[in-house]
C-alpha atoms as a PDB file:
ATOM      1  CA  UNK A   1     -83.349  23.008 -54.292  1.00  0.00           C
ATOM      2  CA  UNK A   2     -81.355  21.134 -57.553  1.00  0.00           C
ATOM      3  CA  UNK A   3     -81.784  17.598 -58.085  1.00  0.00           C
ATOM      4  CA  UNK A   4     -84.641  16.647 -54.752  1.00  0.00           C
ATOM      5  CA  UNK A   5     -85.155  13.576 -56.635  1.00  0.00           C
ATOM      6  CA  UNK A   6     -80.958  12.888 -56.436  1.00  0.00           C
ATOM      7  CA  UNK A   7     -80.923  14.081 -52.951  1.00  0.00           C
ATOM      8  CA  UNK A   8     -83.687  12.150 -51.518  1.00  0.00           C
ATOM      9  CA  UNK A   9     -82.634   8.444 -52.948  1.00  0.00           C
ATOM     10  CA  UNK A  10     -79.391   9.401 -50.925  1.00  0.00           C
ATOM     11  CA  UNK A  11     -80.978  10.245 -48.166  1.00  0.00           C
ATOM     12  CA  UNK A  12     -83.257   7.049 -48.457  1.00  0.00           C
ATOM     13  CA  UNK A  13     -79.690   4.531 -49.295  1.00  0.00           C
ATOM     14  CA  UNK A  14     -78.062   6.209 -45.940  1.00  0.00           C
ATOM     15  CA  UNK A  15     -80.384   5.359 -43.677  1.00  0.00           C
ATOM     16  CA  UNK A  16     -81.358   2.017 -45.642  1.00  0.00           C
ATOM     17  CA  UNK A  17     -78.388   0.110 -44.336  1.00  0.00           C
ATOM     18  CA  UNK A  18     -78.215   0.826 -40.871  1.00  0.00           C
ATOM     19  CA  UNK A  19     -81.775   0.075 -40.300  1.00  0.00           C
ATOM     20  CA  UNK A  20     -81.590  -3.062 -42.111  1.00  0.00           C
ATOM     21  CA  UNK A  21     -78.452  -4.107 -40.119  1.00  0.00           C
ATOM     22  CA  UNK A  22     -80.344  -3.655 -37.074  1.00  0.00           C
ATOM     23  CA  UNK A  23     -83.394  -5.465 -38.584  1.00  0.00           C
ATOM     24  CA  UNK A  24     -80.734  -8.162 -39.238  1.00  0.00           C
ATOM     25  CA  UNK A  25     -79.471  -8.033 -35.403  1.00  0.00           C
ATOM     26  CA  UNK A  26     -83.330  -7.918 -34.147  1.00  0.00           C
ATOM     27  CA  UNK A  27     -83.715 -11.321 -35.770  1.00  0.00           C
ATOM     28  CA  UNK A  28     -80.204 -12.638 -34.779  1.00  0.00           C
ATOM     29  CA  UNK A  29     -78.926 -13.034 -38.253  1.00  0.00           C
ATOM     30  CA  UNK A  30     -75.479 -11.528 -37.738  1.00  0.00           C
ATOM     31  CA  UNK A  31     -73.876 -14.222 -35.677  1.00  0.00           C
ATOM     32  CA  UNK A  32     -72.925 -14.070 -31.928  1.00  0.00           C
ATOM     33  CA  UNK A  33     -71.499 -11.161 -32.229  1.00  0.00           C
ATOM     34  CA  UNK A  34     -74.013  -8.886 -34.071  1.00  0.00           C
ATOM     35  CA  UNK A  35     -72.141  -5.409 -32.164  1.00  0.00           C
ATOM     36  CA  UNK A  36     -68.849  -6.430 -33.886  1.00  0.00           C
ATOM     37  CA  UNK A  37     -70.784  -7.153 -37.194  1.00  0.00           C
ATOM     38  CA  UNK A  38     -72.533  -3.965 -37.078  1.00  0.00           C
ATOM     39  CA  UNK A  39     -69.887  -1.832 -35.917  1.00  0.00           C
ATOM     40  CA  UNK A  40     -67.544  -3.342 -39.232  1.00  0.00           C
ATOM     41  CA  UNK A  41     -70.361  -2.546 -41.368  1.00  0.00           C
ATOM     42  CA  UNK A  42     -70.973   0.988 -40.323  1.00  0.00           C
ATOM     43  CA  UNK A  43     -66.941   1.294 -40.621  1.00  0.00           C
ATOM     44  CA  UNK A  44     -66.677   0.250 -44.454  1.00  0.00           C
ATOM     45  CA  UNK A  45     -69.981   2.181 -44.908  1.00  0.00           C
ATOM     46  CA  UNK A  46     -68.194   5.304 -43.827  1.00  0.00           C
ATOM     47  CA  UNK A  47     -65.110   4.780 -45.868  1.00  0.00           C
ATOM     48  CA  UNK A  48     -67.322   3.483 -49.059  1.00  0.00           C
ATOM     49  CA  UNK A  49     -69.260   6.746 -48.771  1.00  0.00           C
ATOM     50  CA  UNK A  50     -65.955   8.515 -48.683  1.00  0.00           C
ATOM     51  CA  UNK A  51     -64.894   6.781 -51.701  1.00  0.00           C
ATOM     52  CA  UNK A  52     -68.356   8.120 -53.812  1.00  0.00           C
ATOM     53  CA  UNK A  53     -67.993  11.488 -52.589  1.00  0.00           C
ATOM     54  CA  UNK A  54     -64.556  11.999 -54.221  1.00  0.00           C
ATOM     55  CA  UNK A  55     -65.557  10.789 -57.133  1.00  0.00           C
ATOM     56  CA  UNK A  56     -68.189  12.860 -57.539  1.00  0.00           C
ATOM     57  CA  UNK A  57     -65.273  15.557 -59.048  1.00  0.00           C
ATOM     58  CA  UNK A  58     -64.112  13.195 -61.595  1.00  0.00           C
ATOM     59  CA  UNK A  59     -67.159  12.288 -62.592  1.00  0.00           C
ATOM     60  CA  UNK A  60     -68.221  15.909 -62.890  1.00  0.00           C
ATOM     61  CA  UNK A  61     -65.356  16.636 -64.994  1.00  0.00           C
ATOM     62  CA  UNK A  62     -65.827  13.821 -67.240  1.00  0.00           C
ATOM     63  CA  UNK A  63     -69.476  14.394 -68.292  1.00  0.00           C
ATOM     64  CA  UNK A  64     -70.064  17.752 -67.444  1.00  0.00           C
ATOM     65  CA  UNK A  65     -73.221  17.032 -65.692  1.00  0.00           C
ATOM     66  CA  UNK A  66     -73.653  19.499 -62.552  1.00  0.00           C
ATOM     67  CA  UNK A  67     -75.388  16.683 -60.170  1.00  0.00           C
ATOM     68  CA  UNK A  68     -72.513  15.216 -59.087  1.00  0.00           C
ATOM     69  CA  UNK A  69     -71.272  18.179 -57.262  1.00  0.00           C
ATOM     70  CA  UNK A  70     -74.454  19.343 -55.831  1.00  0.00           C
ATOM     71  CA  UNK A  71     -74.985  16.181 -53.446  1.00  0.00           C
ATOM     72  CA  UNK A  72     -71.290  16.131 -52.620  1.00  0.00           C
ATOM     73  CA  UNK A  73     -71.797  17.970 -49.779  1.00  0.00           C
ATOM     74  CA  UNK A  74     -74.643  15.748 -48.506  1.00  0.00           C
ATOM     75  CA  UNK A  75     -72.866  12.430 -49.591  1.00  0.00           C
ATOM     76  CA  UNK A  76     -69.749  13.771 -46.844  1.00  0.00           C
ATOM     77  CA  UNK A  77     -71.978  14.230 -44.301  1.00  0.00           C
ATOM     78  CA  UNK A  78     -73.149  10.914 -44.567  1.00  0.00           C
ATOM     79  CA  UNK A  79     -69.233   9.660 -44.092  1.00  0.00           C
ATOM     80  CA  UNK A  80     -69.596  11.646 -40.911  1.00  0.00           C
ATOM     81  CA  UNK A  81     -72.439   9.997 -39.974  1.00  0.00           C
ATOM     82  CA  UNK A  82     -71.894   6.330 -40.247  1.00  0.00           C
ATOM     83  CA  UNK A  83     -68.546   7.155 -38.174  1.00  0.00           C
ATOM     84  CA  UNK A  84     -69.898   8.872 -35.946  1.00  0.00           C
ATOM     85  CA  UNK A  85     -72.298   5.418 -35.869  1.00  0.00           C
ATOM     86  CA  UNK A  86     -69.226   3.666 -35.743  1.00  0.00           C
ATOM     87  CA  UNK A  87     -67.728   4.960 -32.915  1.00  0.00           C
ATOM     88  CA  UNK A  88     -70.453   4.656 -30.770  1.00  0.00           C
ATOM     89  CA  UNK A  89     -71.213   0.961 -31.825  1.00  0.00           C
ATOM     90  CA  UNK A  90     -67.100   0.469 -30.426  1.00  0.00           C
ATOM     91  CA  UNK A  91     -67.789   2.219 -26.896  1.00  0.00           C
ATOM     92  CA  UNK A  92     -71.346   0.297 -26.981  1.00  0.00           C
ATOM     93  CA  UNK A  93     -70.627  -2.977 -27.915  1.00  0.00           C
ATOM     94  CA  UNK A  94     -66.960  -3.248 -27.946  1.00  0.00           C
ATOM     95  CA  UNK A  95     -65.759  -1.663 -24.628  1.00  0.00           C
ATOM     96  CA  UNK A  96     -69.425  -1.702 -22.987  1.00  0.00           C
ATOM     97  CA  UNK A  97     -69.234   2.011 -22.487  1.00  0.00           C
ATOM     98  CA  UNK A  98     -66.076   1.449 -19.792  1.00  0.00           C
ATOM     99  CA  UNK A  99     -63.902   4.055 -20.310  1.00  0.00           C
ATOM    100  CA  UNK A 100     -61.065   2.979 -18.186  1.00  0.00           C
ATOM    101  CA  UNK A 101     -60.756   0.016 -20.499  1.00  0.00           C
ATOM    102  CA  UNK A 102     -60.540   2.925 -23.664  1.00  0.00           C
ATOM    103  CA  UNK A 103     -56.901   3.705 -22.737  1.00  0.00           C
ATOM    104  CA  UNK A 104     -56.027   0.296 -22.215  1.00  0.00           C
ATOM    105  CA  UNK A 105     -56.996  -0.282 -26.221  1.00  0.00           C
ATOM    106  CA  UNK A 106     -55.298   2.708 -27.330  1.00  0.00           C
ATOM    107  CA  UNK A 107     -51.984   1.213 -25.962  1.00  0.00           C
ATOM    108  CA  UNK A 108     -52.792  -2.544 -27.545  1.00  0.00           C
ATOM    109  CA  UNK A 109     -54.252  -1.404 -30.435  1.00  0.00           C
ATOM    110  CA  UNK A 110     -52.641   1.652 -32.307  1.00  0.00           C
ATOM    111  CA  UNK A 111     -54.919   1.332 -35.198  1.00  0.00           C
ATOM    112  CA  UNK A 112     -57.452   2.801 -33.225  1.00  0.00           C
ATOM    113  CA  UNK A 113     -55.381   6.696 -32.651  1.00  0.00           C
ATOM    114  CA  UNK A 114     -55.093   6.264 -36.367  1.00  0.00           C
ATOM    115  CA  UNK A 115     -59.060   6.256 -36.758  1.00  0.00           C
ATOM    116  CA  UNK A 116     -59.539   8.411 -33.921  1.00  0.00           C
ATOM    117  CA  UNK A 117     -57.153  10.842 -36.265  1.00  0.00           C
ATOM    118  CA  UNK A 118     -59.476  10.333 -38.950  1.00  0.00           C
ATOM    119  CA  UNK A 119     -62.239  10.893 -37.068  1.00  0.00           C
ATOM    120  CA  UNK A 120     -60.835  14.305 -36.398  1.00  0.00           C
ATOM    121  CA  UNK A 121     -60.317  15.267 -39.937  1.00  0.00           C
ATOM    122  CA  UNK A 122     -63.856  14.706 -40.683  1.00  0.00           C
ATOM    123  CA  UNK A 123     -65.429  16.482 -37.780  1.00  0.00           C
ATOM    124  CA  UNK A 124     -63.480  19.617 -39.015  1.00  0.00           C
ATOM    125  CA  UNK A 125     -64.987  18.779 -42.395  1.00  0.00           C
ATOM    126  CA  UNK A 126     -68.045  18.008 -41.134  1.00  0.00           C
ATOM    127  CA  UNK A 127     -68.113  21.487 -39.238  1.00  0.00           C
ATOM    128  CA  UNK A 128     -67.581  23.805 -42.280  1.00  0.00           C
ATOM    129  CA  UNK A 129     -69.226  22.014 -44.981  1.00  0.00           C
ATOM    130  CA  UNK A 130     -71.811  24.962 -44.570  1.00  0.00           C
ATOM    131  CA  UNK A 131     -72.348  27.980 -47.260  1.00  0.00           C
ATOM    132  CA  UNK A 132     -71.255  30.349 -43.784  1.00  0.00           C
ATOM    133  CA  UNK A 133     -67.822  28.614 -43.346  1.00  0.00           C
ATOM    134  CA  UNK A 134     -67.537  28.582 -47.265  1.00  0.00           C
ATOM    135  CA  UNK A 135     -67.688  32.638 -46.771  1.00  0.00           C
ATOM    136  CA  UNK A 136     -66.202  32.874 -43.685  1.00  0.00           C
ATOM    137  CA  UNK A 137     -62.850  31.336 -44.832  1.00  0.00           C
ATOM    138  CA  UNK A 138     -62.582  32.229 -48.415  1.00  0.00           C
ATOM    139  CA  UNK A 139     -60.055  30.725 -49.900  1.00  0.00           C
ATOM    140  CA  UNK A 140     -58.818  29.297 -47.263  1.00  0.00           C
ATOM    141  CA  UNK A 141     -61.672  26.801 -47.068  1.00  0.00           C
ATOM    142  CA  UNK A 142     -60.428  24.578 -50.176  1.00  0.00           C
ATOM    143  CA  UNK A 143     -56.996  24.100 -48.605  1.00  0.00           C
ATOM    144  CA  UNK A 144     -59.030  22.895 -45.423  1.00  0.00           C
ATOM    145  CA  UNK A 145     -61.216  20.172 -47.073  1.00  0.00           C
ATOM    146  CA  UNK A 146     -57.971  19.183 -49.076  1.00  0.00           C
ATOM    147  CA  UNK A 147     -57.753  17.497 -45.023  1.00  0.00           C
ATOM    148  CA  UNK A 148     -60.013  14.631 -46.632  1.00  0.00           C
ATOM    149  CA  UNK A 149     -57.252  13.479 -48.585  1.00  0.00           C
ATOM    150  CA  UNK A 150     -55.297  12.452 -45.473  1.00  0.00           C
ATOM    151  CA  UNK A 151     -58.359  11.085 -44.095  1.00  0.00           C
ATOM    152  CA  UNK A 152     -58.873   8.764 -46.936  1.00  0.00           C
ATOM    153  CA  UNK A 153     -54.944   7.402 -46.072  1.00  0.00           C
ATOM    154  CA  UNK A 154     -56.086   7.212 -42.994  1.00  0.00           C
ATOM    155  CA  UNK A 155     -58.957   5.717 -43.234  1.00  0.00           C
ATOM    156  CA  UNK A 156     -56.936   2.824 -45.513  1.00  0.00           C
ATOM    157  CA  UNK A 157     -54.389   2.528 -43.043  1.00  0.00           C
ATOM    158  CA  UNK A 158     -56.744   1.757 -40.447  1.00  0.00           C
ATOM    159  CA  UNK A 159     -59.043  -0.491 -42.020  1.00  0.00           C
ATOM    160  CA  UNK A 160     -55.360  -1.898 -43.506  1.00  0.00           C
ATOM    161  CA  UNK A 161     -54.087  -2.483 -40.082  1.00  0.00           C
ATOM    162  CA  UNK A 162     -57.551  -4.324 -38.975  1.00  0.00           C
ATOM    163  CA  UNK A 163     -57.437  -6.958 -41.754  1.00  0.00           C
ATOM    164  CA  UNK A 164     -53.633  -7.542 -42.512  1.00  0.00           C
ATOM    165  CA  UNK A 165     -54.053 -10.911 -42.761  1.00  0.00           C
ATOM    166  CA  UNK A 166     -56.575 -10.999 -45.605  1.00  0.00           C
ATOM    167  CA  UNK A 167     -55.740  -8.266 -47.642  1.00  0.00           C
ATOM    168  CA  UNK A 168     -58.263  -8.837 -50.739  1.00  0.00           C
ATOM    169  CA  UNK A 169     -60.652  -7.231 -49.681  1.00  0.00           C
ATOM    170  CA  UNK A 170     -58.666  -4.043 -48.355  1.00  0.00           C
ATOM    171  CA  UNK A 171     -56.925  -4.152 -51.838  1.00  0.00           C
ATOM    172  CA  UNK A 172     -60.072  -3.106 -53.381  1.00  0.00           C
ATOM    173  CA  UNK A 173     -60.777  -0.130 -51.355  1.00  0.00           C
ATOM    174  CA  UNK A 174     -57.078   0.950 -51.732  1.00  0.00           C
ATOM    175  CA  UNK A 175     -56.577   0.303 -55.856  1.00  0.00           C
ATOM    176  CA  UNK A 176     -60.010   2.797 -56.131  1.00  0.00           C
ATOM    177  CA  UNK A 177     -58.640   5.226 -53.820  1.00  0.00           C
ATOM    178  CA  UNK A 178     -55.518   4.736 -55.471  1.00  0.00           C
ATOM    179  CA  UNK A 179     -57.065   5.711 -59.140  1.00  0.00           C
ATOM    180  CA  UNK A 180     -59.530   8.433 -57.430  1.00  0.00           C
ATOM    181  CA  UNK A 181     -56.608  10.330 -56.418  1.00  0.00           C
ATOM    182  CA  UNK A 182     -54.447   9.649 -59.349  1.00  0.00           C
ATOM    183  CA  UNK A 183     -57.613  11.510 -61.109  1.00  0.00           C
ATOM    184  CA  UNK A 184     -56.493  14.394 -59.038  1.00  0.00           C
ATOM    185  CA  UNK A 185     -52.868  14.562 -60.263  1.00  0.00           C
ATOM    186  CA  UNK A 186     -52.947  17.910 -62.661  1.00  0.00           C
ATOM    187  CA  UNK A 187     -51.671  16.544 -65.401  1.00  0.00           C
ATOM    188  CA  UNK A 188     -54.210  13.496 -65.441  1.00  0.00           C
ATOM    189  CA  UNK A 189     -57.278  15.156 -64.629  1.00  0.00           C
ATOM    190  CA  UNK A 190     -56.499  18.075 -67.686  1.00  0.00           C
ATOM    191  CA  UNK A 191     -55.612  14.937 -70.533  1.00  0.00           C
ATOM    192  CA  UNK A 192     -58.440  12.450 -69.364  1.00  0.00           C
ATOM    193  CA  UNK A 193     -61.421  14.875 -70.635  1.00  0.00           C
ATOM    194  CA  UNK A 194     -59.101  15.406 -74.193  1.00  0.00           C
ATOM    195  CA  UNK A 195     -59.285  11.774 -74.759  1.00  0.00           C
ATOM    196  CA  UNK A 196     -62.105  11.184 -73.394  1.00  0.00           C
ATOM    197  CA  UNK A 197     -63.603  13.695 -76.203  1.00  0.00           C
ATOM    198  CA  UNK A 198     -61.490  12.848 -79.070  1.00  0.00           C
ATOM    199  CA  UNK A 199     -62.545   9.097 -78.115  1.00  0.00           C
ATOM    200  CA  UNK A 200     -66.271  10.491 -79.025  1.00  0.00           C
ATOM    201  CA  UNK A 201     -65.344  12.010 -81.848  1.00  0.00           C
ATOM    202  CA  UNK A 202     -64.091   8.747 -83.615  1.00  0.00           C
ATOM    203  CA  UNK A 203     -67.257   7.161 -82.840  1.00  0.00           C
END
């Protein structure tokens, strides 16, 4: 296995926060709410996990150093994970596990299709992010994980939709999205290596 060392301090971050966040709900430090708290955290963990594993490409591509795409994989499958955490802290603590009340929320509050849609994306991500699927699908398999593009956007627009009133925080999120998949544009990720280099050079 490349990199253990890389791959275990992720390993170690991922579970660091949610057991911390329950630490901080043990001791009633989150407030009198502490499923709301813990349910927003787990969201913005997923999406802030998204956001680090596409930049893992970039970053590749800008130093050359093979680690960053080695624990891609594994940093995606946390994403999954703290949504997958995410969800269940909304039928937990938000709708007490009453699923009658489920539909009722879907009608009132859109913004949840759009992260169920997300969700989704990811599972099918989450499903063949394994060497068998790579094999299995062939080429086909890099126009399938191009789905976490649209996940991203959704992911904005749902997080977007849940704090429209207070957009500052959202607006970070968005502007390094925003750059992450300018990074992807052809023509940007080809000239950003040149300069970077001839940058070097005059140093």
């Amino acid at each position: 296995m490349r990199y253990p060392w890389l791959r275990l301090a992720i390993f170690v971050v991922g579970c660091l926060f949610p057991v911390w966040w329950l630490y901080e709900a043990a001791m009633n430090l989150l407030g009198p709410d502490p499923g709301k708290i813990m349910m927003d955290r787990l969201g913005l963990g997923a999406l802030t996990f998204l956001l680090v594993t596409l930049s893992m490409t970039p970053l590749q591509k800008l130093t050359g150093w093979s680690g960053w795409i080695v624990v891609r994989r594994q940093l995606g499958l946390w994403v999954f994970a703290y949504i997958v955490l995410h969800i269940l802290a909304y039928l937990f603590f938000i709708l007490g596990l009453d699923w009658g009340q489920l539909a009722v929320e879907l009608r009132k509050r859109p913004y949840i299709i759009v992260g169920a849609l997300g969700f989704l994306g990811l599972l099918g991500l989450a499903v063949t992010s394994n060497r068998y699927s790579q094999r299995r699908l062939g080429a086909r398999w890099k126009k399938l994980h191009r789905l976490v593009y649209a996940v991203l956007g959704l992911g904005l627009l749902h997080f977007l939709w849940i704090v429209r009133s207070d957009l500052r925080e959202w607006a970070i999120y968005g502007f390094i999205g925003a750059v992450l998949m300018l990074l992807r544009v052809p023509a940007v990720a080809r000239a950003l290596p040149r300069m970077l280099q001839r940058r070097r050079r005059a140093l």
